[in-house]
Protein backbone atom coordinates (compact mmCIF):
# COMPACT_ATOMS: atom_id res chain seq x y z
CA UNK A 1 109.31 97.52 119.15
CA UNK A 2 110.20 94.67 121.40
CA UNK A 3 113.61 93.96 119.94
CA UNK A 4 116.53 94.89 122.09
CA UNK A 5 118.47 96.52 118.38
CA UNK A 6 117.26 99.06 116.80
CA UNK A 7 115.85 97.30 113.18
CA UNK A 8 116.87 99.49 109.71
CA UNK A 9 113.85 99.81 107.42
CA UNK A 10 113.87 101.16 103.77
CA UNK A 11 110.73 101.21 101.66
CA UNK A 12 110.08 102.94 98.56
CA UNK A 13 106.12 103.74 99.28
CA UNK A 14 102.81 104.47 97.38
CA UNK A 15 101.19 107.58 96.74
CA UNK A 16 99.00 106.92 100.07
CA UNK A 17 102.24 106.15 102.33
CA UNK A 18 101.56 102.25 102.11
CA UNK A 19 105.50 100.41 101.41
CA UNK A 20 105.86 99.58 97.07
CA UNK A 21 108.80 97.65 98.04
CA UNK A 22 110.75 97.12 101.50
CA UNK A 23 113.28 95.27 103.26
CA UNK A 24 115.12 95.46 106.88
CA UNK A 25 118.90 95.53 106.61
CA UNK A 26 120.14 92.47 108.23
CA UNK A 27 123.20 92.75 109.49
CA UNK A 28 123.10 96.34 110.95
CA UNK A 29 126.58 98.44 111.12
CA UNK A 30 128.33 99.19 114.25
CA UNK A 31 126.94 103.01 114.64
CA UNK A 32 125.22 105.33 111.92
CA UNK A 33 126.49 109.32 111.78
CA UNK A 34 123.32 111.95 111.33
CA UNK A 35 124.56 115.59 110.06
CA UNK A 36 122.55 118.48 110.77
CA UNK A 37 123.64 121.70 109.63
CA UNK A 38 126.78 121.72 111.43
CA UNK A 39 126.00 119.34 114.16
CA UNK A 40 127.51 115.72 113.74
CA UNK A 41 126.32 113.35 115.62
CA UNK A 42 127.66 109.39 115.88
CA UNK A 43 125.37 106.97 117.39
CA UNK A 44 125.52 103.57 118.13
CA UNK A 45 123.13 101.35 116.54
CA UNK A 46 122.35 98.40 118.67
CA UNK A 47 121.68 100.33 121.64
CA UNK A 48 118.49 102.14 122.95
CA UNK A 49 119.85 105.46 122.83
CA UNK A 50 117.76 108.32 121.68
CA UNK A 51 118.11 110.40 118.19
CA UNK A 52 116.60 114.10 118.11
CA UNK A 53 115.76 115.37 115.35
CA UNK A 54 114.65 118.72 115.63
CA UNK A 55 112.30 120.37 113.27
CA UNK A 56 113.20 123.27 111.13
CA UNK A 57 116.87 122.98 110.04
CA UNK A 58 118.63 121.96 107.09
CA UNK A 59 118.49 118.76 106.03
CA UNK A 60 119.56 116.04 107.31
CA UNK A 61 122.48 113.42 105.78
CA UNK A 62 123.01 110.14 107.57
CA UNK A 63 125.97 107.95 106.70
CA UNK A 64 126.54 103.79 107.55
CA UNK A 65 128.46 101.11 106.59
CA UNK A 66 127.63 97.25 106.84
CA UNK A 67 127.45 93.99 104.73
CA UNK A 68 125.01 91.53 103.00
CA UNK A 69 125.98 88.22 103.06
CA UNK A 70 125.18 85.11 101.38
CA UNK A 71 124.64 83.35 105.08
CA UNK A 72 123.53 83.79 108.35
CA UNK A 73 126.68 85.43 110.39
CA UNK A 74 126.93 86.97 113.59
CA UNK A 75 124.60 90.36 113.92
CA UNK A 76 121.94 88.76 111.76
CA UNK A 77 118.68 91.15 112.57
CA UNK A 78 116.02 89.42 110.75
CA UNK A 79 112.96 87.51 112.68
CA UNK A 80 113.10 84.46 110.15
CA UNK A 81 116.29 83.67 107.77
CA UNK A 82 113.53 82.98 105.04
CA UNK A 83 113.18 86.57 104.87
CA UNK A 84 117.51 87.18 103.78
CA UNK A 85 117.85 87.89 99.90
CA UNK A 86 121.41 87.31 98.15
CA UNK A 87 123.91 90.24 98.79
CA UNK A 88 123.27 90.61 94.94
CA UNK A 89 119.36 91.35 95.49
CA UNK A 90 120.02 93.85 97.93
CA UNK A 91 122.77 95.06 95.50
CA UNK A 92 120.13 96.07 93.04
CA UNK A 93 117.55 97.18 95.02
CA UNK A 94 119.46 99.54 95.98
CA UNK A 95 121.28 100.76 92.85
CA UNK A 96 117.95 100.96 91.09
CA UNK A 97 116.41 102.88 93.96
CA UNK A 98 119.42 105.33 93.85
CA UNK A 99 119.10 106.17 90.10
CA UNK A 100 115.06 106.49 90.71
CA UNK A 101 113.15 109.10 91.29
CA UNK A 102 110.88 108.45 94.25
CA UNK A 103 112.55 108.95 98.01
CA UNK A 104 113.37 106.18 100.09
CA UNK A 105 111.65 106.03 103.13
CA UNK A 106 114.21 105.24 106.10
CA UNK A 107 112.45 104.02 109.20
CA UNK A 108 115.20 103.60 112.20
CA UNK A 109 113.25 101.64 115.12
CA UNK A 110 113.68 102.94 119.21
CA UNK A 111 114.68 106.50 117.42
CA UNK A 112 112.64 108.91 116.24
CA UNK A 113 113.61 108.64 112.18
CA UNK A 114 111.40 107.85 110.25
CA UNK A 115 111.70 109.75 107.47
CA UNK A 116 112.13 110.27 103.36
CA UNK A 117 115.19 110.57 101.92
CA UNK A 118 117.29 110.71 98.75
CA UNK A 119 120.20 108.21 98.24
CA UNK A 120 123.15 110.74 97.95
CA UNK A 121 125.89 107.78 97.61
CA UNK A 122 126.03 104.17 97.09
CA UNK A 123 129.13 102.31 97.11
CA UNK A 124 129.54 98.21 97.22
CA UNK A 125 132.45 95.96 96.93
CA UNK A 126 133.41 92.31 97.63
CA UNK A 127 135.98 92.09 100.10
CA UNK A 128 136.71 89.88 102.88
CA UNK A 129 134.12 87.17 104.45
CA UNK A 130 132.54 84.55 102.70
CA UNK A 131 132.10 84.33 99.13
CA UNK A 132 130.16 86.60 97.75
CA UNK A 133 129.79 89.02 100.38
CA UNK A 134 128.90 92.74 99.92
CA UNK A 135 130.76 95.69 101.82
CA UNK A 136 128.90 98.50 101.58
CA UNK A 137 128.47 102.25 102.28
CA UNK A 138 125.07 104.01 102.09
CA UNK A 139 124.87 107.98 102.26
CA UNK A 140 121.34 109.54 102.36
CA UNK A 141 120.12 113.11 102.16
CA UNK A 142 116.73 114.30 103.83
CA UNK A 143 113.99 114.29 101.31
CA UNK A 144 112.61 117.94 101.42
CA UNK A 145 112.73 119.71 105.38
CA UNK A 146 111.64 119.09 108.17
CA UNK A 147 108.35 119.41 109.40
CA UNK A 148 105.71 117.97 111.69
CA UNK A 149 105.94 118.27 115.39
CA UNK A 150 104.78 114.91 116.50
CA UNK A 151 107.03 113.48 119.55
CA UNK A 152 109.86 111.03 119.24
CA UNK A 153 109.08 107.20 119.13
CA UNK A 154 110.84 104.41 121.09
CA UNK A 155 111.04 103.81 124.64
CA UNK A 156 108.23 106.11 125.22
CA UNK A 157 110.60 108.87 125.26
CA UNK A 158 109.96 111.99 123.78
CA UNK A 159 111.76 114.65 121.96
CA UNK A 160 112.30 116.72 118.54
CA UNK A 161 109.63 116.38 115.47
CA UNK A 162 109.06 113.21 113.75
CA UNK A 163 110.40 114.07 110.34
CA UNK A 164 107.84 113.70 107.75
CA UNK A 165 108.15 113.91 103.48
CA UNK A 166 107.15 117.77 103.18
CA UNK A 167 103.75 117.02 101.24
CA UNK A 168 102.75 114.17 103.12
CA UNK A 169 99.84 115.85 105.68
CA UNK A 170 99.33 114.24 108.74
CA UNK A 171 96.44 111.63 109.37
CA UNK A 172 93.86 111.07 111.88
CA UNK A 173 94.53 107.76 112.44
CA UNK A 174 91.64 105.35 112.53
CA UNK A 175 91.04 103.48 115.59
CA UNK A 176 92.16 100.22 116.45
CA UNK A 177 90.10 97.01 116.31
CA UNK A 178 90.56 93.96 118.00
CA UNK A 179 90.88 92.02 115.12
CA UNK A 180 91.07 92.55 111.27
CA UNK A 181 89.86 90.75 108.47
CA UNK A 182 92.19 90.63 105.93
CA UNK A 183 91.45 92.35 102.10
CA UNK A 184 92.67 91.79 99.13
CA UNK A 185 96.22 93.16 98.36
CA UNK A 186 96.72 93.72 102.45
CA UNK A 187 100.34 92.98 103.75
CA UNK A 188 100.98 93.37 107.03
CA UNK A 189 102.98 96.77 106.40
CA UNK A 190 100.01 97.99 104.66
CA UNK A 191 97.92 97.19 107.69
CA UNK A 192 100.11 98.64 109.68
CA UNK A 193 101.08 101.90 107.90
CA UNK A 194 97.01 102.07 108.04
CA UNK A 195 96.35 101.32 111.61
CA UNK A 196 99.86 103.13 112.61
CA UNK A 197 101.09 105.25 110.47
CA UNK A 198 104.33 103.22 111.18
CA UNK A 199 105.09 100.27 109.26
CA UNK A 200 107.48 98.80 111.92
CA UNK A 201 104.47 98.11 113.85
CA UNK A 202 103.97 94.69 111.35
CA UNK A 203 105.91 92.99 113.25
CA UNK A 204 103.98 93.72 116.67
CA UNK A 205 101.43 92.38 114.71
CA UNK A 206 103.16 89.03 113.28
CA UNK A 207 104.17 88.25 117.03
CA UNK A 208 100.09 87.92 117.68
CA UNK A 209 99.91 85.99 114.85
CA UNK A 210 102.31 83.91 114.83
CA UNK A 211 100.38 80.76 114.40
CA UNK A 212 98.77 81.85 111.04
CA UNK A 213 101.86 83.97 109.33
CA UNK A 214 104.22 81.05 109.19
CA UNK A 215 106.91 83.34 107.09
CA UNK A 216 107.14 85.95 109.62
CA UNK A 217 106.40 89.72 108.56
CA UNK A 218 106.55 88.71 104.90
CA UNK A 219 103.86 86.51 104.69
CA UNK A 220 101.54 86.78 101.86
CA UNK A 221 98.04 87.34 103.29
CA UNK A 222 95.17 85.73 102.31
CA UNK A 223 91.82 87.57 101.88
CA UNK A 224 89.13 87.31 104.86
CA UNK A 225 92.49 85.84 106.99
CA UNK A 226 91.67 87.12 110.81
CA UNK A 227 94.63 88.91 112.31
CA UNK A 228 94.89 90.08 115.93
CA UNK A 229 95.91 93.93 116.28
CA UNK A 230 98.10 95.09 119.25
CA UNK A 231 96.66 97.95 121.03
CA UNK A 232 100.24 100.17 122.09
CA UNK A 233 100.16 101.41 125.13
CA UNK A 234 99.47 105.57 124.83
């Protein structure tokens, strides 16, 4: 990803990986903490900094804390402000997605999680701010264990096993054309979560089509619609 912060993505996905439902956290919190076994570990969000995680231990827990507000603030994330929802949207989205029973998929850009997880606490209050904005706290558990032993994404560094949902296999990706003609029920995290295997990668693909997706990464897609597709560098 081209963005200098790391971008939070949560999805709940389809049988075949594809994103159900998904948003980006917009204002992203100051640092997240990621528990292994007994290792603790606080990182710093809007820097490049690398996170490990290594293959074969217990799972994981991460733990942040941020806000959703009714405006744009400072530490807005989000390409286009048409794609912010109320801080009571994102207040139930995520309450019903606690109490469900499919893992949320937590994608962490220029670190290597990307992963499933279970949403082990939820807590939300209005404090502070403008009116109507949302303080809250979001604890997640590691779906399953790890497993996999691709190499860590972002900066082209590598490092640790890309954690993967337990009986999700691994793909052989198809390969990459120049351009894609868009099908019926396509969004561009489906295309990319296709192409990819990472649905982050929509937004490389909005930025060559910038011209056509007027709402940014949320754009509804029309069928036979053209789209350029960004060839990442190996």
């Amino acid at each position: 990803m081209s963005s200098s912060h790391n971008q939070i993505w949560l999805s709940i996905d389809k049988d075949d990986g594809s994103p159900e439902e998904i948003f980006q956290i917009p204002f992203n919190p100051e640092n997240y903490k990621v528990v292994e076994g007994t290792n603790e570990k606080t990182v710093q969000i809007a820097g490049l900094g690398q996170v490990t995680v290594k293959s074969g231990k217990s799972p994981m827990t991460l733990t942040f804390s941020s806000f959703f507000s009714p405006g744009i603030s400072d530490g807005f994330e989000l390409e286009n402000e048409s794609d912010l929802k109320t801080p009571m949207e994102y207040d139930a989205i995520l309450r019903k997605w606690k109490n469900g029973s499919k893992p949320v998929h937590l994608l962490i850009t220029n670190t290597n999680i990307n992963a499933y997880f279970s949403i082990s606490t939820y807590t939300a209050e209005e404090e502070g701010g403008d009116v109507g904005t949302i303080q809250y706290t979001l604890s997640m558990k590691q779906y399953g264990t790890a497993t996999g032993s691709d190499s860590a994404g972002g900066n082209g560094s590598a490092g640790g096993g890309l954690v993967r949902r337990i009986d999700i296999p691994v793909k052989q990706l198809p390969e990459v054309p120049d351009t894609y003609i868009v099908q019926k029920k396509d969004t561009l995290q489906s295309i990319a979560q296709y192409f990819y295997d990472d649905i982050s990668m929509a937004y490389e693909i909005y930025k060559l089509n910038t011209t056509l997706l007027k709402k940014g990464v949320n754009t509804k897609l029309k069928k036979k619609w053209v789209l350029y597709l960004p060839h990442p560098a190996e």
